[in-house]
Protein backbone atom coordinates (compact mmCIF):
# COMPACT_ATOMS: atom_id res chain seq x y z
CA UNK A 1 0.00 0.00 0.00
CA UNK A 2 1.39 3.38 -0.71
CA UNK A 3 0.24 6.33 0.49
CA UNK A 4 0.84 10.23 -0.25
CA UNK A 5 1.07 13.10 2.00
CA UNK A 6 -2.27 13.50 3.78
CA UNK A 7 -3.22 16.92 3.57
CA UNK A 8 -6.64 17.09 4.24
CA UNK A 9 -8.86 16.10 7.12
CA UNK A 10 -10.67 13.28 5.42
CA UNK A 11 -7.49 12.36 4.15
CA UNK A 12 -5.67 12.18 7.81
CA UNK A 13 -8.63 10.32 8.99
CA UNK A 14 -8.47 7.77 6.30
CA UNK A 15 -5.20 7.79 7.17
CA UNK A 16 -5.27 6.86 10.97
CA UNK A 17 -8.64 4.59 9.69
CA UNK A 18 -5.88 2.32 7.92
CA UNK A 19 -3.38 2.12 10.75
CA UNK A 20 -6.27 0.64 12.93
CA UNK A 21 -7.18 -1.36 10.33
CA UNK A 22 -3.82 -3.09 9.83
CA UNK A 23 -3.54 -2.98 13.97
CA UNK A 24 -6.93 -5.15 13.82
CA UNK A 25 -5.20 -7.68 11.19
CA UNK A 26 -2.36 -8.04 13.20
CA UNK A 27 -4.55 -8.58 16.72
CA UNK A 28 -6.27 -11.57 14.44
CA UNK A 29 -3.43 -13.58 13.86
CA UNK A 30 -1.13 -12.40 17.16
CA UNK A 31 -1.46 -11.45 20.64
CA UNK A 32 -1.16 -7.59 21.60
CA UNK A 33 2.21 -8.04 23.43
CA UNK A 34 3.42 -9.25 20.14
CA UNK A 35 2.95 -6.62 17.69
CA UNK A 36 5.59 -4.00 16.46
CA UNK A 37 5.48 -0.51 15.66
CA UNK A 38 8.14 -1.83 13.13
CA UNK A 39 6.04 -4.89 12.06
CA UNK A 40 3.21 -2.38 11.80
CA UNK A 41 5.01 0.63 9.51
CA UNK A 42 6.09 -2.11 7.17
CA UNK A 43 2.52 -3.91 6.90
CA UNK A 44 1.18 -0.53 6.77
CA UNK A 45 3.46 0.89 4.47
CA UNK A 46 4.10 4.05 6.33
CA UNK A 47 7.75 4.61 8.19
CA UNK A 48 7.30 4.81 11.86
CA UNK A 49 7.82 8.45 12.50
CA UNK A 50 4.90 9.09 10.44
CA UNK A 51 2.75 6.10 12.30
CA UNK A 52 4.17 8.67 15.23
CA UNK A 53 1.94 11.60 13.56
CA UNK A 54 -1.55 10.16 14.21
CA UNK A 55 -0.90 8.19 17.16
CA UNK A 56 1.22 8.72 20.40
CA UNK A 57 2.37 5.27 19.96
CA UNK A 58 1.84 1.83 19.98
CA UNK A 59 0.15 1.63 23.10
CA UNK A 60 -2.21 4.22 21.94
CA UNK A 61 -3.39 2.63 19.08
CA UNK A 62 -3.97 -0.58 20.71
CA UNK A 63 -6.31 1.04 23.63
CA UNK A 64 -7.99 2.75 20.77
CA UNK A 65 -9.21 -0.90 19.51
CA UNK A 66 -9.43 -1.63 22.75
CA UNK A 67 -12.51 1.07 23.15
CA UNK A 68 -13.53 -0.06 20.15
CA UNK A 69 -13.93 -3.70 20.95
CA UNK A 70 -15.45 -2.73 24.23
CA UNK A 71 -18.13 -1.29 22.92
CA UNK A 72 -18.96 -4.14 20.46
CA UNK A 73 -19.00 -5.86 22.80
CA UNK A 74 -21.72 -3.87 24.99
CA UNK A 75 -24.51 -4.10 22.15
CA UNK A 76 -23.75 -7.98 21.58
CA UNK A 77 -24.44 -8.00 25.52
CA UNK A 78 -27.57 -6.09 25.54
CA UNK A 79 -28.61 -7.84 22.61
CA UNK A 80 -28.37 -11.23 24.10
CA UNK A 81 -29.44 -10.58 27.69
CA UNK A 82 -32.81 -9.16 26.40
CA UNK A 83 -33.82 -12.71 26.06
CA UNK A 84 -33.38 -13.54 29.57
CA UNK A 85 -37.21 -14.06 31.28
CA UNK A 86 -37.64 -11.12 33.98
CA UNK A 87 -37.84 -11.50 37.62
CA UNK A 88 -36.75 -15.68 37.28
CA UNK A 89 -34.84 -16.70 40.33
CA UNK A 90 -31.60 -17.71 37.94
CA UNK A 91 -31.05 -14.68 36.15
CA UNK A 92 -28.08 -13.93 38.17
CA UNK A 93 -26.58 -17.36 36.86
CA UNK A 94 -28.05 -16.57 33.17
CA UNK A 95 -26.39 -13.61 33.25
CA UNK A 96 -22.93 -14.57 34.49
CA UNK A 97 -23.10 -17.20 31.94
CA UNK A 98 -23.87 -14.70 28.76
CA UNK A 99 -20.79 -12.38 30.23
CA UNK A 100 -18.48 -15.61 30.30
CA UNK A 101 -19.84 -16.67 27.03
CA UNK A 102 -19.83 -13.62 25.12
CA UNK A 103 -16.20 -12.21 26.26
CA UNK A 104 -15.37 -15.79 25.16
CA UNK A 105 -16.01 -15.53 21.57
CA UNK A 106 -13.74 -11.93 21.38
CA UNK A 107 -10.25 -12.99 22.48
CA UNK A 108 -8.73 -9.91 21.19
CA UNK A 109 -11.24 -8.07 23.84
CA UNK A 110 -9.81 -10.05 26.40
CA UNK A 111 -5.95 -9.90 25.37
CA UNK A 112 -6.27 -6.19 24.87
CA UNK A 113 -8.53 -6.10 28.41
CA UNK A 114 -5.63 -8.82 30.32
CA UNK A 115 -3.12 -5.58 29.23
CA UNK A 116 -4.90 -2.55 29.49
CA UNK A 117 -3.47 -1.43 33.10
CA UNK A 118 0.22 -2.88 33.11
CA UNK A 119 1.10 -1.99 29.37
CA UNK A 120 -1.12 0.01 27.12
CA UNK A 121 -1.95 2.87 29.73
CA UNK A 122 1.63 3.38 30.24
CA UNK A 123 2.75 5.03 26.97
CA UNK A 124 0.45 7.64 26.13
CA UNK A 125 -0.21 11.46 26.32
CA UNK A 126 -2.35 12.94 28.94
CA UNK A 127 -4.63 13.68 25.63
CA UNK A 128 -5.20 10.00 24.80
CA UNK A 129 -5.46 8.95 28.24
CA UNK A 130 -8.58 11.37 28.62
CA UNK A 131 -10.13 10.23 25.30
CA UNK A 132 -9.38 6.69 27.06
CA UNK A 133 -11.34 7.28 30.22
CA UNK A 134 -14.03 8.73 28.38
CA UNK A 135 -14.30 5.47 26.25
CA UNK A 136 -14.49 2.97 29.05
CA UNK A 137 -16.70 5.27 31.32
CA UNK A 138 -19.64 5.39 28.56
CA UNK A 139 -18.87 1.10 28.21
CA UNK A 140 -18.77 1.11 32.29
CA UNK A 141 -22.01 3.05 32.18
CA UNK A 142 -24.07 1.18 29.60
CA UNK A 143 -23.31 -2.28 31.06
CA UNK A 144 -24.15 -0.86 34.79
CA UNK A 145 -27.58 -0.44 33.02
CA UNK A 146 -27.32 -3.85 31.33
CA UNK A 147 -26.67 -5.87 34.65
CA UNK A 148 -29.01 -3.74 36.87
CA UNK A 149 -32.04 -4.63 33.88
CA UNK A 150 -31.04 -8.34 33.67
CA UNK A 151 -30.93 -9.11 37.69
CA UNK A 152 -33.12 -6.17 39.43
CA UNK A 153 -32.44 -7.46 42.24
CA UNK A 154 -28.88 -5.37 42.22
CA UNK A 155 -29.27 -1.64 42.97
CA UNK A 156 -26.95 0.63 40.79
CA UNK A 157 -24.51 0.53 43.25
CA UNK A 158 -24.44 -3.41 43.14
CA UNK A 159 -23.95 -3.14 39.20
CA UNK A 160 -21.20 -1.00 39.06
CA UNK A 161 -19.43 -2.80 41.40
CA UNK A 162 -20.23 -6.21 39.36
CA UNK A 163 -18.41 -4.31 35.86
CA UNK A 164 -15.57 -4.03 38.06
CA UNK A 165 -15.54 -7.70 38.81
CA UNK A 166 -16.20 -8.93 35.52
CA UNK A 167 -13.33 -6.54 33.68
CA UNK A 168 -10.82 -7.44 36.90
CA UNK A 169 -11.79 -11.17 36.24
CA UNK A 170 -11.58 -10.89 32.82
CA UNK A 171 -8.46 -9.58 32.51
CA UNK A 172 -6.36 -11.99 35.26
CA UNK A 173 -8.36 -14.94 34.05
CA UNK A 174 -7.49 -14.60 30.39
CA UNK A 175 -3.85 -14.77 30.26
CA UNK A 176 -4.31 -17.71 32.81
CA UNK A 177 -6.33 -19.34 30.36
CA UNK A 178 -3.76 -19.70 27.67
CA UNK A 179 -1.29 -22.31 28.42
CA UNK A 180 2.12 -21.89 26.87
CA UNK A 181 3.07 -24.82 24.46
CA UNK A 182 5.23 -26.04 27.55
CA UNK A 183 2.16 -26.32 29.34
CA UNK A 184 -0.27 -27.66 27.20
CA UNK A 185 2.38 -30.09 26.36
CA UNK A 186 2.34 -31.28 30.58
CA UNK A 187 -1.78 -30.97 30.55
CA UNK A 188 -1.84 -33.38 27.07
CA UNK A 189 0.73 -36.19 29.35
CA UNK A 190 -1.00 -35.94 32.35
CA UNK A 191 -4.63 -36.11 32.85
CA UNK A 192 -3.69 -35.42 36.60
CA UNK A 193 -2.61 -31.63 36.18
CA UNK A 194 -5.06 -31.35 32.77
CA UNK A 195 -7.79 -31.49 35.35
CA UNK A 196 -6.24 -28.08 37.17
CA UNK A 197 -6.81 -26.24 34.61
CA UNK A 198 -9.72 -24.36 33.91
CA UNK A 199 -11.31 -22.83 30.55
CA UNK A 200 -11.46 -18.70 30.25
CA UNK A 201 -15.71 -19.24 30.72
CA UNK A 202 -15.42 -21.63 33.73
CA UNK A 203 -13.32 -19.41 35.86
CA UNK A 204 -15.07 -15.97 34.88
CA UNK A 205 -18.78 -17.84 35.37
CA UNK A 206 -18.32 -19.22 38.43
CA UNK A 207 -16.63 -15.97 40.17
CA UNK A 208 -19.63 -13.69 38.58
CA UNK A 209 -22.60 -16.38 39.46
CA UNK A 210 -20.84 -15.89 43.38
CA UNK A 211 -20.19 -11.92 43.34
CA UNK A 212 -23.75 -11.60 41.98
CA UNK A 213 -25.07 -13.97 44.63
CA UNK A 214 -22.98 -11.96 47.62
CA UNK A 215 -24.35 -8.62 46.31
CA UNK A 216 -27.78 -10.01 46.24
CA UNK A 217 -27.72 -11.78 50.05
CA UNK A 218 -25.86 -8.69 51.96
CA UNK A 219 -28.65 -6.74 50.09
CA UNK A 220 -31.12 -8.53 51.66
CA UNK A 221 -29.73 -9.60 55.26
């Protein structure tokens, strides 16, 4: 791909459009902590310094499709917990299982989600770090709204403090989740330790289905 000197604002748009594009690519076929600003200018076409001009760096443009991600995210969510029957006795469990489920089909939510606070916040300009905030406070907000609909039995207060679980869990249970070849190679010759470990969706189902539960009970005691 070759590109000319942007010089318009369509044209810089399009511009930083394409690097998130080819950032996307990359997340598809590798995980976050692998890809390259190097890797990146040459898939891109573009030489660093000018990757540099629309982006404070790497780290930015991952939390951008981060945000992104997040909010996809979001809709599938409300989308799929409108189903659940209201006022039923399991919706706390129906719900914890559509979280597990549905951060289970987007790994690059989770990699980019298991990095967000050690790695990609630690490389960018107060500017993008505000635009950041923003991003995950609207997210934070809508699925407050989400968990408070599907189980009324949480106040507001009890939903926020469930997103907090769910992204914590989320991102601590992910990288756990993915065995190095090492490991899977010890879990494939011994049934013994296989049965330690535990899928992404078991770990983050069971720990929601109990902080849902506690929230509930000290509720009502």
């Amino acid at each position: 791909m070759i590109f000319h000197r942007a010089r318009t604002q369509e044209q810089r748009d399009q511009r930083r459009q394409a690097i998130l594009a080819a950032t996307a690519s990359m997340l598809a076929e590798m995980p976050a902590a692998s890809i390259s600003l190097n890797e990146l200018s040459r898939r891109i076409g573009l030489a660093k310094s000018n990757v540099l001009r629309y982006f404070d760096s790497r780290e930015a443009i991952l939390l951008e499709l981060l945000d992104a991600e997040l909010q996809e995210w979001v809709a599938v969510l409300r989308q799929r917990t409108q189903h659940l029957g209201h006022g039923t006795a399991d919706n706390g469990d129906q719900l914890a299982e559509l979280i597990a489920a549905t951060l289970a089909e987007r790994p690059v939510l989770c990699d980019l989600v298991s990095a967000q606070a050690a790695v990609l916040e630690r490389n960018i300009s107060a500017k993008t770090a505000l635009r950041h905030k923003h991003a995950t406070t609207e997210s934070a907000t809508a699925l407050t709204k989400i968990f408070s609909d599907a189980v009324p039995e949480l106040t507001e207060s009890n939903a926020q403090q469930l997103v907090v679980v769910v992204l914590l869990t989320a991102s601590t249970a992910w990288p756990l989740s993915q065995p190095t070849e090492a490991l899977q190679a010890a879990y494939d010759a011994d049934p013994a330790i296989a049965a330690t470990h535990l899928t992404f969706s078991e770990i983050l189902a069971e720990i929601i289905t109990v902080h849902i539960c506690g929230l509930i009970a000290r509720r009502q005691s």
